[in-house]
N, C-alpha and C. Protein backbone atom coordinates (compact mmCIF):
# COMPACT_ATOMS: atom_id res chain seq x y z
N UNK A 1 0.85 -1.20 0.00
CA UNK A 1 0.00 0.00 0.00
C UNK A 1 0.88 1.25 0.00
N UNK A 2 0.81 2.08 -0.94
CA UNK A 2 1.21 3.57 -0.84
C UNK A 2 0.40 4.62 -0.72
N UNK A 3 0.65 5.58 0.13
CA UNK A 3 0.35 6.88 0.64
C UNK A 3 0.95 7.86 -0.06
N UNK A 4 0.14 8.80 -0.70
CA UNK A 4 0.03 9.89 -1.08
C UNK A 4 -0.30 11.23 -0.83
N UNK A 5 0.41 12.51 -1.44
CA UNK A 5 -0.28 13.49 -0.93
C UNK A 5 -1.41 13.93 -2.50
N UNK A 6 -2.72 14.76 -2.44
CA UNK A 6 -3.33 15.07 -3.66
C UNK A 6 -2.57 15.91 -4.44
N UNK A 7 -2.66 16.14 -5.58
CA UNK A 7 -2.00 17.02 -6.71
C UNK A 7 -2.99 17.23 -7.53
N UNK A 8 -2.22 18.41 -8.62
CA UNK A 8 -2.93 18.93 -9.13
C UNK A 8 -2.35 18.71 -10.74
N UNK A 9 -2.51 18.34 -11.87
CA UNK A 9 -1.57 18.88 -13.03
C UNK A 9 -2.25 19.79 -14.41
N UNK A 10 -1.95 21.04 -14.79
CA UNK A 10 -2.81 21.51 -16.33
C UNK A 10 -2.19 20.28 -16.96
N UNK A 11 -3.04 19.73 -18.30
CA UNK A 11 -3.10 19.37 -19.29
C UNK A 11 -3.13 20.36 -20.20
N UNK A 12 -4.15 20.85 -19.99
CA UNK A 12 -4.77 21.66 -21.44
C UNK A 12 -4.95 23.11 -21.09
N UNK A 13 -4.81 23.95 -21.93
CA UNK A 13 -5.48 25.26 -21.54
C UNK A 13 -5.63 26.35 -23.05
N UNK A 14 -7.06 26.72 -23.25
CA UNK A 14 -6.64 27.82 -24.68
C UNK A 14 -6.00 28.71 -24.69
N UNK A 15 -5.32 28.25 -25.56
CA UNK A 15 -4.44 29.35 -26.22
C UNK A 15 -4.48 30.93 -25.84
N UNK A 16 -3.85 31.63 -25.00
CA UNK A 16 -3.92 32.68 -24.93
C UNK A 16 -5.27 33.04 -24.65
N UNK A 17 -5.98 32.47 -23.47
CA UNK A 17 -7.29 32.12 -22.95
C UNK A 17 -7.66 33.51 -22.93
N UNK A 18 -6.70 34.71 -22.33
CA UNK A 18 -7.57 36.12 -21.68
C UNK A 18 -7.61 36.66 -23.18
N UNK A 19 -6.94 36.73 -23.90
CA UNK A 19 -6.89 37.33 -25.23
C UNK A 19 -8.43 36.68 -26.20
N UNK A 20 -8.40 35.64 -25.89
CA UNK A 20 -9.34 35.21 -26.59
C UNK A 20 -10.84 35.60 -26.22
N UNK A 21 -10.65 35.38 -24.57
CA UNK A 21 -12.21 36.02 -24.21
C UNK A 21 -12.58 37.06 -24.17
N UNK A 22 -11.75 38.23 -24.12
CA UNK A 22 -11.58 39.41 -24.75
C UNK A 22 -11.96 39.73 -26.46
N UNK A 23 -11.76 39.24 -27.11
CA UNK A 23 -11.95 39.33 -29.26
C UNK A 23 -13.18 38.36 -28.67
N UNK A 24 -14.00 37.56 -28.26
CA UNK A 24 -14.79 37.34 -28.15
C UNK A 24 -16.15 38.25 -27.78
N UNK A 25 -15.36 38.97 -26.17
CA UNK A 25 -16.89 39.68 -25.70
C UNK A 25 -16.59 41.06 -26.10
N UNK A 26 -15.43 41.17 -26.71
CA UNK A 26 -15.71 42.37 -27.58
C UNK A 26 -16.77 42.74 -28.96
N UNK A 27 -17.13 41.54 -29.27
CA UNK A 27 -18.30 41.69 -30.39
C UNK A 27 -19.62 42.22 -30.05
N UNK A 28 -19.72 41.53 -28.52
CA UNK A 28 -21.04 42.30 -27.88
C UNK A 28 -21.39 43.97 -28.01
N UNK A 29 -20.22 44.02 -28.11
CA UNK A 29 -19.92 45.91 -27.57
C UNK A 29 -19.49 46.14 -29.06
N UNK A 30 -19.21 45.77 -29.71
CA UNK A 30 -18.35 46.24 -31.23
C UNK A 30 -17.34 47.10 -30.88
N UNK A 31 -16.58 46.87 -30.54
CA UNK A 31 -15.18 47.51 -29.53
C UNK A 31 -13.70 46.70 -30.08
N UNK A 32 -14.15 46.19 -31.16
CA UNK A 32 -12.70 45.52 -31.38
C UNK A 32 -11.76 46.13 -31.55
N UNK A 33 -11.83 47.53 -31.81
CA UNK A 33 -11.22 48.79 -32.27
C UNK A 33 -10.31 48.96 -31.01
N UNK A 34 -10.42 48.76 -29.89
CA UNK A 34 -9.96 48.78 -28.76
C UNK A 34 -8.85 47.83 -28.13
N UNK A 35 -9.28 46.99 -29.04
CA UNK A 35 -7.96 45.88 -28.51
C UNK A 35 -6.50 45.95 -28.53
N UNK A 36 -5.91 45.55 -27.47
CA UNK A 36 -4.34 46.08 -27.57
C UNK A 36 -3.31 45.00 -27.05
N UNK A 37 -2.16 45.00 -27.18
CA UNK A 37 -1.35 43.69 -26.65
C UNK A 37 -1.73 43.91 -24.72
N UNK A 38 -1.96 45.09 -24.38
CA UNK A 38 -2.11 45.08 -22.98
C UNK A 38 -3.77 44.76 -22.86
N UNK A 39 -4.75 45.20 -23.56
CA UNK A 39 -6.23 45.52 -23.04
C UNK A 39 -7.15 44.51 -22.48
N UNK A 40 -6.62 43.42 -22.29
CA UNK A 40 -7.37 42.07 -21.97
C UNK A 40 -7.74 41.73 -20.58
N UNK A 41 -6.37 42.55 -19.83
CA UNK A 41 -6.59 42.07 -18.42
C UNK A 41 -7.98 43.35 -17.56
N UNK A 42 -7.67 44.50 -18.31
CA UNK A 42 -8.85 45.28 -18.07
C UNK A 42 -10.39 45.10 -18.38
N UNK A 43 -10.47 44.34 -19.33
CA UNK A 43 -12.02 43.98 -20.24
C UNK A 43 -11.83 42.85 -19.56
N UNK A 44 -11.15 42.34 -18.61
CA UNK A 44 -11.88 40.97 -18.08
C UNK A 44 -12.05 41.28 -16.84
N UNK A 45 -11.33 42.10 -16.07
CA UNK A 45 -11.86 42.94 -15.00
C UNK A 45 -13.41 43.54 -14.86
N UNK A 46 -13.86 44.29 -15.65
CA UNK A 46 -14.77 44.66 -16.41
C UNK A 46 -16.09 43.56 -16.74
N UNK A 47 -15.54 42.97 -17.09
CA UNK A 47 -16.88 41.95 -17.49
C UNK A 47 -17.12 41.33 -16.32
N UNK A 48 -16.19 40.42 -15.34
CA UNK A 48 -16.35 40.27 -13.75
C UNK A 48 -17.17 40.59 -12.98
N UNK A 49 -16.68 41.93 -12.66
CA UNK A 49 -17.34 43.70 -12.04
C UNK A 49 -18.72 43.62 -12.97
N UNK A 50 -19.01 43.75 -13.62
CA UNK A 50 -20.63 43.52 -14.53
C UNK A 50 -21.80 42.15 -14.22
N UNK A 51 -20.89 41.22 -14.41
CA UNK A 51 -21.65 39.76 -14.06
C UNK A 51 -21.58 39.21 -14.97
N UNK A 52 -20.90 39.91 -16.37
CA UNK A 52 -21.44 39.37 -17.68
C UNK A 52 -20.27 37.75 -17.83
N UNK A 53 -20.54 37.15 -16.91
CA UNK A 53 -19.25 36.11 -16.78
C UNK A 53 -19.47 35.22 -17.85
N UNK A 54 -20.97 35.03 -18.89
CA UNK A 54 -20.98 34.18 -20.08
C UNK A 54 -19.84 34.38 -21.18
N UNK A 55 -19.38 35.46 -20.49
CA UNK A 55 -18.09 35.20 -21.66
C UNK A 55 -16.62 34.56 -21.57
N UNK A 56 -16.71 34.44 -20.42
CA UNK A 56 -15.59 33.51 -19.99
C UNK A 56 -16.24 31.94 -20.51
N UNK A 57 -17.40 31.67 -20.82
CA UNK A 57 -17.19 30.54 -21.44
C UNK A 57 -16.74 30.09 -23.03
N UNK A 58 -15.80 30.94 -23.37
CA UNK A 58 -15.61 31.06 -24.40
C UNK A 58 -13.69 30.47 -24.27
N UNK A 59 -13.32 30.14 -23.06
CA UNK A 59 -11.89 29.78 -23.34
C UNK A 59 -11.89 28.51 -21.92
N UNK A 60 -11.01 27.45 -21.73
CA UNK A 60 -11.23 26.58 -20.85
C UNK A 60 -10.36 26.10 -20.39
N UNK A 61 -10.34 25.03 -19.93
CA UNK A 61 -8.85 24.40 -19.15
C UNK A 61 -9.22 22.64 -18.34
N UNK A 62 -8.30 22.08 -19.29
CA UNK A 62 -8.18 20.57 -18.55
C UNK A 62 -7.31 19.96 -17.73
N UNK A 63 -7.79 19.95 -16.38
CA UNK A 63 -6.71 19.58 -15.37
C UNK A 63 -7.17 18.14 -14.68
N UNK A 64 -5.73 17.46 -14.38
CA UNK A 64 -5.77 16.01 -13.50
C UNK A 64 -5.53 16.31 -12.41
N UNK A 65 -6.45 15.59 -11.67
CA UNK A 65 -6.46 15.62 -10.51
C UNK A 65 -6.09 14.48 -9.78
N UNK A 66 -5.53 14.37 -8.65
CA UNK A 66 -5.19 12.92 -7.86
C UNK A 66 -5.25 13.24 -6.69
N UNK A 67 -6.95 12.51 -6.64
CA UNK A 67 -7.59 12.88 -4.88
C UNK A 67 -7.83 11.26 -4.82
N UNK A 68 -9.05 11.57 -3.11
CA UNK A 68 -9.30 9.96 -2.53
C UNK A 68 -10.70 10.62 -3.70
N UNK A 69 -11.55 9.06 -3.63
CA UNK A 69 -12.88 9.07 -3.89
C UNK A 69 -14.08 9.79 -3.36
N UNK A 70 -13.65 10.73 -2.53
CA UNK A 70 -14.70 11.53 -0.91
C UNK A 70 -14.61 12.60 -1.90
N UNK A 71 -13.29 13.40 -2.57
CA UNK A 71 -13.18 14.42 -3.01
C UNK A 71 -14.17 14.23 -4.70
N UNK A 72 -13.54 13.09 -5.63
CA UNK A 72 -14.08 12.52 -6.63
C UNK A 72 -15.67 13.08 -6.44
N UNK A 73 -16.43 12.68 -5.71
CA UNK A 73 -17.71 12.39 -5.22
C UNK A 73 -18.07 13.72 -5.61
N UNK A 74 -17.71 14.93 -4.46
CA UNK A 74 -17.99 16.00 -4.83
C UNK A 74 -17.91 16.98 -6.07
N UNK A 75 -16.38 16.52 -6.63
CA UNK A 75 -16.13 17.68 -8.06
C UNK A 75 -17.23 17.23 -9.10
N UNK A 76 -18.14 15.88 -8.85
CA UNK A 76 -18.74 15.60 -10.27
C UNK A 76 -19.83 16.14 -9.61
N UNK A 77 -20.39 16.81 -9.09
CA UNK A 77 -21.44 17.43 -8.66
C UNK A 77 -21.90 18.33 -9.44
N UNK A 78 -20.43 18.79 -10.27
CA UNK A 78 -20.43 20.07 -10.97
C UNK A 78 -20.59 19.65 -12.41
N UNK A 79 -21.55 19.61 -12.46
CA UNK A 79 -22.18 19.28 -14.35
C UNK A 79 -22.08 19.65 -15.43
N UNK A 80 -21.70 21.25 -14.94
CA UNK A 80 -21.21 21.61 -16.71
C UNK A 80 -19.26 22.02 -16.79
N UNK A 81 -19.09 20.42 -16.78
CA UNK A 81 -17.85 19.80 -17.07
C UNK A 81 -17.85 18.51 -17.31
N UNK A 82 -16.74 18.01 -18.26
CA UNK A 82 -16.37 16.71 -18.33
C UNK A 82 -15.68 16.11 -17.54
N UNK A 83 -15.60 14.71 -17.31
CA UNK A 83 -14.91 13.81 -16.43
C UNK A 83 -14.41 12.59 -17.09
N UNK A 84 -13.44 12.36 -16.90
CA UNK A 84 -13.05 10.64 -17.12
C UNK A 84 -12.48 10.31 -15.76
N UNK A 85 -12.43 9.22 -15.14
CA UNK A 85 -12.06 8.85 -14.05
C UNK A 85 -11.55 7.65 -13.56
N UNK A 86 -10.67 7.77 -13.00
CA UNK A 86 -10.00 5.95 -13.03
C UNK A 86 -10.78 5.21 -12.91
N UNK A 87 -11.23 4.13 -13.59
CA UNK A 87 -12.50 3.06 -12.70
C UNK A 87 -11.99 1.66 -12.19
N UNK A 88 -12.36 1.96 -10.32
CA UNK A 88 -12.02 0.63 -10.00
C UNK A 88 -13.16 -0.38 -10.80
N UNK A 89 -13.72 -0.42 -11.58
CA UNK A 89 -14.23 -1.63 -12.07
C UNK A 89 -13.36 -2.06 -13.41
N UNK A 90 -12.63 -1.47 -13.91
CA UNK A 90 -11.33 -1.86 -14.60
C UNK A 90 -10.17 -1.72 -14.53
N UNK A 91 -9.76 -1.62 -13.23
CA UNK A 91 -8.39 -1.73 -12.55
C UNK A 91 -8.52 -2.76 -11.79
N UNK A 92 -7.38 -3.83 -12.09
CA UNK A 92 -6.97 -4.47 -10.61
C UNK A 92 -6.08 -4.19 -10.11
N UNK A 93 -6.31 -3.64 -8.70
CA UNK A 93 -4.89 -3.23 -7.93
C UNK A 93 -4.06 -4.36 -7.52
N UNK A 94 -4.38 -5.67 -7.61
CA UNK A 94 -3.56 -6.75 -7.41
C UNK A 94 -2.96 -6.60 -8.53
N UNK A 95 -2.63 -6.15 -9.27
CA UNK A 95 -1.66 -6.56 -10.33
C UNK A 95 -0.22 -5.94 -10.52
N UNK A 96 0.01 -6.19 -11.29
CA UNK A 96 2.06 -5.54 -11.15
C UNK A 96 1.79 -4.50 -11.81
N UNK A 97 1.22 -3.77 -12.43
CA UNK A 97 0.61 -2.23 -12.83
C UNK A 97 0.49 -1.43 -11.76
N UNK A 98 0.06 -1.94 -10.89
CA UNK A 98 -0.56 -0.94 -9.47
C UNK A 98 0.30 -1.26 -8.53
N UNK A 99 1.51 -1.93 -8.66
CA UNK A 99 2.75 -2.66 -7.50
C UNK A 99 1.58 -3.43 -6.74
N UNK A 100 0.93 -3.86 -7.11
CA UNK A 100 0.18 -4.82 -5.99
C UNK A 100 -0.44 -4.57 -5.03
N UNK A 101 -0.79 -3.47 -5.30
CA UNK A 101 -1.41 -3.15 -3.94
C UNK A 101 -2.29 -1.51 -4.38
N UNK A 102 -2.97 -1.13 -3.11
CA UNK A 102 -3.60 0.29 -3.59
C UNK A 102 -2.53 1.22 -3.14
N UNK A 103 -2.99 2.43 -3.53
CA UNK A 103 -2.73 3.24 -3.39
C UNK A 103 -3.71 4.46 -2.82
N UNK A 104 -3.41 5.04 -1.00
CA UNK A 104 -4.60 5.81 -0.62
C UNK A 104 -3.85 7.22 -0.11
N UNK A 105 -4.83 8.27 -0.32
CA UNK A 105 -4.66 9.69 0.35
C UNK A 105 -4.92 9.90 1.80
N UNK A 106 -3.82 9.70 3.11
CA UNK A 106 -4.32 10.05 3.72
C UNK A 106 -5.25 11.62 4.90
N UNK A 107 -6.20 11.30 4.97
CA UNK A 107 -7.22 12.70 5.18
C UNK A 107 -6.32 13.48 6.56
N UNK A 108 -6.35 14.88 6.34
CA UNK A 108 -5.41 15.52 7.01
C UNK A 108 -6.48 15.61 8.50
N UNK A 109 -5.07 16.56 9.44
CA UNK A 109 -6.15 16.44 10.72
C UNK A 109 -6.05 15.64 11.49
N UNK A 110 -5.12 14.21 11.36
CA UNK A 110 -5.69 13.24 12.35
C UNK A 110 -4.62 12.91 13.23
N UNK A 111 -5.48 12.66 14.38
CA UNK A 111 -4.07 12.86 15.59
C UNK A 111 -3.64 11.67 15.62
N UNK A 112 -2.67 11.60 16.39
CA UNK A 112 -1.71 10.11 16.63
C UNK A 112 -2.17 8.55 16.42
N UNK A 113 -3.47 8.87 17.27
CA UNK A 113 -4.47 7.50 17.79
C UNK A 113 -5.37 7.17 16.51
N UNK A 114 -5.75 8.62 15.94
CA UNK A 114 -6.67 8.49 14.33
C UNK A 114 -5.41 7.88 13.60
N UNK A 115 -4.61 8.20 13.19
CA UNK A 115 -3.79 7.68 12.14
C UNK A 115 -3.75 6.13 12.69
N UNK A 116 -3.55 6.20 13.55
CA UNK A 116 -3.39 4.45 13.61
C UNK A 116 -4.80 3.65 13.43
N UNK A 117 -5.70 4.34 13.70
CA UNK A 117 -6.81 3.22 13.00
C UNK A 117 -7.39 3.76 11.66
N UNK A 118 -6.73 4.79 11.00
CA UNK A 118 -6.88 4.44 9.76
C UNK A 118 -6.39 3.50 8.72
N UNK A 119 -4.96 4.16 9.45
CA UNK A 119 -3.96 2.73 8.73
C UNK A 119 -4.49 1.69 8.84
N UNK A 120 -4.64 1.03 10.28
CA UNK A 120 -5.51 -0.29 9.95
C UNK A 120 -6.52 -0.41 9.62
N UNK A 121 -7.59 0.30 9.01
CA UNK A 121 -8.60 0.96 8.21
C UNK A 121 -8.04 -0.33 6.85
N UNK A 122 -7.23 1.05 6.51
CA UNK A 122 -6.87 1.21 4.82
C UNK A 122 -5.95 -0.24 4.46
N UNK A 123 -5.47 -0.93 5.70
CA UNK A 123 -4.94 -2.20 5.21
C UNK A 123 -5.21 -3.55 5.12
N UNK A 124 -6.28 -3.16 6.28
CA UNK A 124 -7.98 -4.73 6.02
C UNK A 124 -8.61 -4.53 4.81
N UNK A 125 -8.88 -3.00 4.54
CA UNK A 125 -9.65 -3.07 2.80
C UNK A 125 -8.76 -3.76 2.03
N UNK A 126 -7.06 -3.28 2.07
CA UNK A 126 -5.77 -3.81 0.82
C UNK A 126 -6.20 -5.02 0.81
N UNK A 127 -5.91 -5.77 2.04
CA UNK A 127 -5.76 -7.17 2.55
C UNK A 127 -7.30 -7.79 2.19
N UNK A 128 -8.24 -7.56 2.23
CA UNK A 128 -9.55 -7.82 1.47
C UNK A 128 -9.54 -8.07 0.51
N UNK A 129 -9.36 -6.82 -0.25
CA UNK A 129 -9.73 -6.79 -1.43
C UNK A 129 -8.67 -7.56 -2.75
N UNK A 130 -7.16 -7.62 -2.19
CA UNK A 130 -6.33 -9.05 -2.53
C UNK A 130 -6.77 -10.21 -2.63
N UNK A 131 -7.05 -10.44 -1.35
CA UNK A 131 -7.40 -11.93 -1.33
C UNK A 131 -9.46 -12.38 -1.58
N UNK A 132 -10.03 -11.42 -1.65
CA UNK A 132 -10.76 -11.43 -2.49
C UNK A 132 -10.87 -11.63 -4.31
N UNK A 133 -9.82 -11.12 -4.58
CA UNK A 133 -9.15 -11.27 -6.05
C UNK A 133 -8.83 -12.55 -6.28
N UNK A 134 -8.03 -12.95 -5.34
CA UNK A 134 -7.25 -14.75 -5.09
C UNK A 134 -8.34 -15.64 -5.21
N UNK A 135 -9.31 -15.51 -4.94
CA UNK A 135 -10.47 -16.34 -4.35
C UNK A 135 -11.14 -16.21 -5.74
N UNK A 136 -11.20 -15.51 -6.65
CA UNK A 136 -11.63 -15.65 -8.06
C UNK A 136 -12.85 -14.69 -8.04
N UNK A 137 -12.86 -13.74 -7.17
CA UNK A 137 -13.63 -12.53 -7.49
C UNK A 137 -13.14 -11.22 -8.62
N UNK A 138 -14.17 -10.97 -8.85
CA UNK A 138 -13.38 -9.72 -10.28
C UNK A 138 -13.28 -8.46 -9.10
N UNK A 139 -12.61 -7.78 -10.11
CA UNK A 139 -12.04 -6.34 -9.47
C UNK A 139 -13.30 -5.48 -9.52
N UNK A 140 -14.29 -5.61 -10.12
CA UNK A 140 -15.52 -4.65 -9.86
C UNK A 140 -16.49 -5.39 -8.54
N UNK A 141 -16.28 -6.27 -8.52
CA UNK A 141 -16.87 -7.11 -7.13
C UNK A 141 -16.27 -6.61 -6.32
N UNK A 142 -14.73 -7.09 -6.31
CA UNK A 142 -13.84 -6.55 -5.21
C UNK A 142 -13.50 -5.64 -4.57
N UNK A 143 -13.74 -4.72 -5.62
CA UNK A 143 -13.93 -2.76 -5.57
C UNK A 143 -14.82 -2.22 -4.35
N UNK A 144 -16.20 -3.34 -3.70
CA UNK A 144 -16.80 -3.26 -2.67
C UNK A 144 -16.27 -2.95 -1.01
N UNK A 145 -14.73 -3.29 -1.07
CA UNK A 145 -14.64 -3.22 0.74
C UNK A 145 -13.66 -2.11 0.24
N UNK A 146 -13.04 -1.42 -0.79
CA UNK A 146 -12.22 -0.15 -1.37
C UNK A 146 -12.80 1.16 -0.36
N UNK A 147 -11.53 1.54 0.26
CA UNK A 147 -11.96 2.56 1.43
C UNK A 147 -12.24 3.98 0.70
N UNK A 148 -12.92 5.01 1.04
CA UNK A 148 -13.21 6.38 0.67
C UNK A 148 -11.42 7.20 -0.08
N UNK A 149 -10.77 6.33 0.75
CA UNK A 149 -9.18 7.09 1.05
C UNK A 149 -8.45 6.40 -0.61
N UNK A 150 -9.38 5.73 -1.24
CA UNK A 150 -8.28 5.17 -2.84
C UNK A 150 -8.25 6.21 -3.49
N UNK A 151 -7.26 6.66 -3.68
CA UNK A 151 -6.25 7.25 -4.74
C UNK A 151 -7.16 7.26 -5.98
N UNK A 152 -7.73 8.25 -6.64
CA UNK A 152 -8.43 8.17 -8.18
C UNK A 152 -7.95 9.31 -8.75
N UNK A 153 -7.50 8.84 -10.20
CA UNK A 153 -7.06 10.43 -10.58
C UNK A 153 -8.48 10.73 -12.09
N UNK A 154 -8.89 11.74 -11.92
CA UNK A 154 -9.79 12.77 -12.72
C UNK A 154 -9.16 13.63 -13.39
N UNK A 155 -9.71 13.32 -15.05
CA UNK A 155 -9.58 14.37 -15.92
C UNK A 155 -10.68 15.37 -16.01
N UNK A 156 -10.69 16.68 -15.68
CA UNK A 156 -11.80 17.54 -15.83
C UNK A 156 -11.98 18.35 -16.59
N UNK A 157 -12.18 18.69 -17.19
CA UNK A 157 -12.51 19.74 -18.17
C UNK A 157 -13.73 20.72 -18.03
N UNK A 158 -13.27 21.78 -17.91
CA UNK A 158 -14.72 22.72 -17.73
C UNK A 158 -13.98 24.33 -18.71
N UNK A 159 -15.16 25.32 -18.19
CA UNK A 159 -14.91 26.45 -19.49
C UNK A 159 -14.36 27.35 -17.87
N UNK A 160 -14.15 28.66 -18.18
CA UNK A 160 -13.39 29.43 -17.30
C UNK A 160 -14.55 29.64 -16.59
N UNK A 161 -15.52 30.35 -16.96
CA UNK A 161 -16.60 30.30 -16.12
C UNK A 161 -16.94 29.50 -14.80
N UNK A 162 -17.10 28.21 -15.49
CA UNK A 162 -17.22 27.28 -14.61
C UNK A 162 -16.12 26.93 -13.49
N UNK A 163 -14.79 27.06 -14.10
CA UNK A 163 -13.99 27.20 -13.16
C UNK A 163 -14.29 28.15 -11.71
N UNK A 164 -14.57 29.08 -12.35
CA UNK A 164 -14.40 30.28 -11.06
C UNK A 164 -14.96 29.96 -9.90
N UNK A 165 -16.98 29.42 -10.47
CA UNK A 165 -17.77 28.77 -10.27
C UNK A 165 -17.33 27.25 -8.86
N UNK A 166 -16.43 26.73 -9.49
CA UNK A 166 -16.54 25.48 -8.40
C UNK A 166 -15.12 26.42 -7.48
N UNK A 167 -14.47 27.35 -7.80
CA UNK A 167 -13.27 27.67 -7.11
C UNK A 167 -13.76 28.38 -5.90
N UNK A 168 -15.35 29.12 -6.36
CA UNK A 168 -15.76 29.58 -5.56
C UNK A 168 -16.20 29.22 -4.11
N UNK A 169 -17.13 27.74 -5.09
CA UNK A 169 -17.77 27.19 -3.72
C UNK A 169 -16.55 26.27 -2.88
N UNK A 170 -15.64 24.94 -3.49
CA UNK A 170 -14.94 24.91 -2.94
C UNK A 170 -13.90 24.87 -2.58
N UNK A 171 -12.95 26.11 -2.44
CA UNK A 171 -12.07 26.59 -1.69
C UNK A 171 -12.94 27.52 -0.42
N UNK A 172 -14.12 27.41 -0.13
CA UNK A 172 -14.99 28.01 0.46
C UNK A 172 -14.69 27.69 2.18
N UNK A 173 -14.87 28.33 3.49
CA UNK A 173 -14.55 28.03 4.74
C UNK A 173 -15.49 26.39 5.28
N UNK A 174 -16.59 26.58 3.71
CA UNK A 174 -17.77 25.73 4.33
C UNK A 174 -17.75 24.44 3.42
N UNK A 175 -16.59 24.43 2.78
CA UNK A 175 -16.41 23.57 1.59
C UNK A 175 -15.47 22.30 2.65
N UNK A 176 -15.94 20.90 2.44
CA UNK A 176 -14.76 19.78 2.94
C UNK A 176 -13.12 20.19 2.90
N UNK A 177 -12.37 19.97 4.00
CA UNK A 177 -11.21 20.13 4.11
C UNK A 177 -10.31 19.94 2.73
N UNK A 178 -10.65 18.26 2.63
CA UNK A 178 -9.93 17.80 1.63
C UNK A 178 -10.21 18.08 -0.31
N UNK A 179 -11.50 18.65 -0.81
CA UNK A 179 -11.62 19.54 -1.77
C UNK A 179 -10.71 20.65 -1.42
N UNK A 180 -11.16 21.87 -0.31
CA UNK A 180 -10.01 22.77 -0.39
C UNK A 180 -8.60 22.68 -0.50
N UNK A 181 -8.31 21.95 0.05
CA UNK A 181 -6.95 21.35 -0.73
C UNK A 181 -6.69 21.24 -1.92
N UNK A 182 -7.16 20.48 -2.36
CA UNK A 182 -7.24 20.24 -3.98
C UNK A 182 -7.73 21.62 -4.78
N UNK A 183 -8.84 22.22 -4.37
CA UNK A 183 -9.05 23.16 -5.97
C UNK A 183 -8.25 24.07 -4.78
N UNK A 184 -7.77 24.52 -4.27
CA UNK A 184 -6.60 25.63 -4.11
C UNK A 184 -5.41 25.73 -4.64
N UNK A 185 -4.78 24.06 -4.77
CA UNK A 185 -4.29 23.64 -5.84
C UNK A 185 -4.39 24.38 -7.14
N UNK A 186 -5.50 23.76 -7.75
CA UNK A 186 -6.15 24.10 -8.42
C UNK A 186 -5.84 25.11 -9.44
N UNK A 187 -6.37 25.96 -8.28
CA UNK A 187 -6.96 27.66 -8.74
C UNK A 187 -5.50 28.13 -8.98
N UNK A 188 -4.58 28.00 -7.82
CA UNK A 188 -3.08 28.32 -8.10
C UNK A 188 -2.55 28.29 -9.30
N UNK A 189 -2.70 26.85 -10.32
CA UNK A 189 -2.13 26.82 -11.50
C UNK A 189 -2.88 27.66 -12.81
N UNK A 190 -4.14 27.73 -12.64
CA UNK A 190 -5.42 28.73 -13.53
C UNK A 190 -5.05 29.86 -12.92
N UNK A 191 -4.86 30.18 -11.87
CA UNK A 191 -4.40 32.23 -11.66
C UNK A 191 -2.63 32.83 -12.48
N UNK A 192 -2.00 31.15 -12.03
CA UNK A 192 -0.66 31.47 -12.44
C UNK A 192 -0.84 31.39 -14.65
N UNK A 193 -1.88 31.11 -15.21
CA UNK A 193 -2.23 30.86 -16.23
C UNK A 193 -2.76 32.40 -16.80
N UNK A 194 -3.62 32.53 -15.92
CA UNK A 194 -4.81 33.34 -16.34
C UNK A 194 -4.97 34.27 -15.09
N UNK A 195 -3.71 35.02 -14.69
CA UNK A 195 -3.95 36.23 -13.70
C UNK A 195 -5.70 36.75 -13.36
N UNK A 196 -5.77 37.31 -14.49
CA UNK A 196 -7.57 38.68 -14.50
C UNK A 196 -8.42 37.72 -14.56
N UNK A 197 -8.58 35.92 -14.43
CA UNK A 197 -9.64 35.48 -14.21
C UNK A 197 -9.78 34.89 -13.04
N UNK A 198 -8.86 34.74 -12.39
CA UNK A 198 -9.25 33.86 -10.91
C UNK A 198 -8.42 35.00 -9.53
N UNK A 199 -7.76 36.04 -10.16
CA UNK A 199 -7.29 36.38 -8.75
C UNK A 199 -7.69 37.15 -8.14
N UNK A 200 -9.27 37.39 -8.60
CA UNK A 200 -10.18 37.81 -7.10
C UNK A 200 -10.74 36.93 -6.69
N UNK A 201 -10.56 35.80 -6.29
CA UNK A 201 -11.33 34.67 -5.82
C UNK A 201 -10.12 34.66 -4.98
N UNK A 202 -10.66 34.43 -3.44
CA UNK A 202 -9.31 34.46 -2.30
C UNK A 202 -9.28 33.23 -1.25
N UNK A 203 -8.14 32.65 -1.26
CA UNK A 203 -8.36 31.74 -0.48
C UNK A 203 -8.84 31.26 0.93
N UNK A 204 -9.34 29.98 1.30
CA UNK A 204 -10.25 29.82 2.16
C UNK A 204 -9.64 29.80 3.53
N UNK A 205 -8.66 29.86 3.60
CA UNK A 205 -7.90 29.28 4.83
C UNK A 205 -7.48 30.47 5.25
């Protein structure tokens, strides 16, 4: 069994995302006349400050994620985005692909006495769900005693909009520990991307 911390990685991101949503919601206004190698970070300020945020769906960003399944649970909540997602019903972690064993995140917070019965938590599921395999059960059967804490990594894809949208709610004080973790993550690599779209959104902690 290996222990992990969550991460975050871009895949994807458009091309010169602020520039683009800019020559985009500039048609609204017929203002193209206005555009400049600097004018983008101001007209997205601007559109923000307005509400008119449908125009940020005009540029997007695909990021992997590597949380437990608790976090998984929540980001697909958010519907207008795509997902692909590891599926324990076609993984066997018994196999020499996965070193034989799972792989889990453990949840922050926990004092001396918690860590020790998680660990033994997370190593009756390993130890289960092995020798459940041995015994001639499939890995989507077996996938049943798989603790909250397995390791799944998510491809997401959403538009900027939507980004802001889940950055909002959770990196939120009222959002699960272990999401804030992750989209703070997150948001870090989309602000370091895209300054004028996420860095008035402030972190929760």
């Amino acid at each position: 069994m290996k222990i992990i911390k969550p991460s975050v990685e871009l895949l994807w991101i458009t091309p010169n995302a602020e520039k683009m949503i800019e020559r985009a919601g500039r048609v609204c206004y017929k203002s193209e006349d206005l555009i400049t190698e600097e004018s983008s970070a101001k007209f997205i300020q601007n559109i923000i400050k307005r509400g008119h945020e449908a125009v940020l769906e005009h540029a997007s960003a695909s990021l992997l994620l590597v949380c437990d399944r608790g976090v998984l649970a929540e980001l697909t909540r958010h519907r207008l985005a795509s997902y692909c997602v590891e599926s324990t019903r076609f993984c066997n972690y018994s196999k020499d692909k996965f070193e034989n064993g799972i792989t889990v995140i453990r949840p922050p917070n926990l004092n001396e006495e918690a860590k020790k019965y998680w660990l033994l938590s997370v190593a009756q599921a390993e130890l289960s769900y092995i020798f459940m395999i041995k015994s001639g059960v499939s890995a989507e059967i077996a996938r049943s005693v798989l603790p909250n804490s397995l390791k799944t990594e998510i491809v997401c894809t959403a538009n900027m909009r939507e980004w802001r949208h889940i950055f909002k709610l959770r990196t939120s004080k009222f959002a699960h520990p272990q999401i804030i973790e992750v989209m703070n993550i997150a948001k870090e690599i989309l602000k370091k991307e895209c300054p004028n779209l996420f860095g008035d959104i402030n972190e929760s902690n």
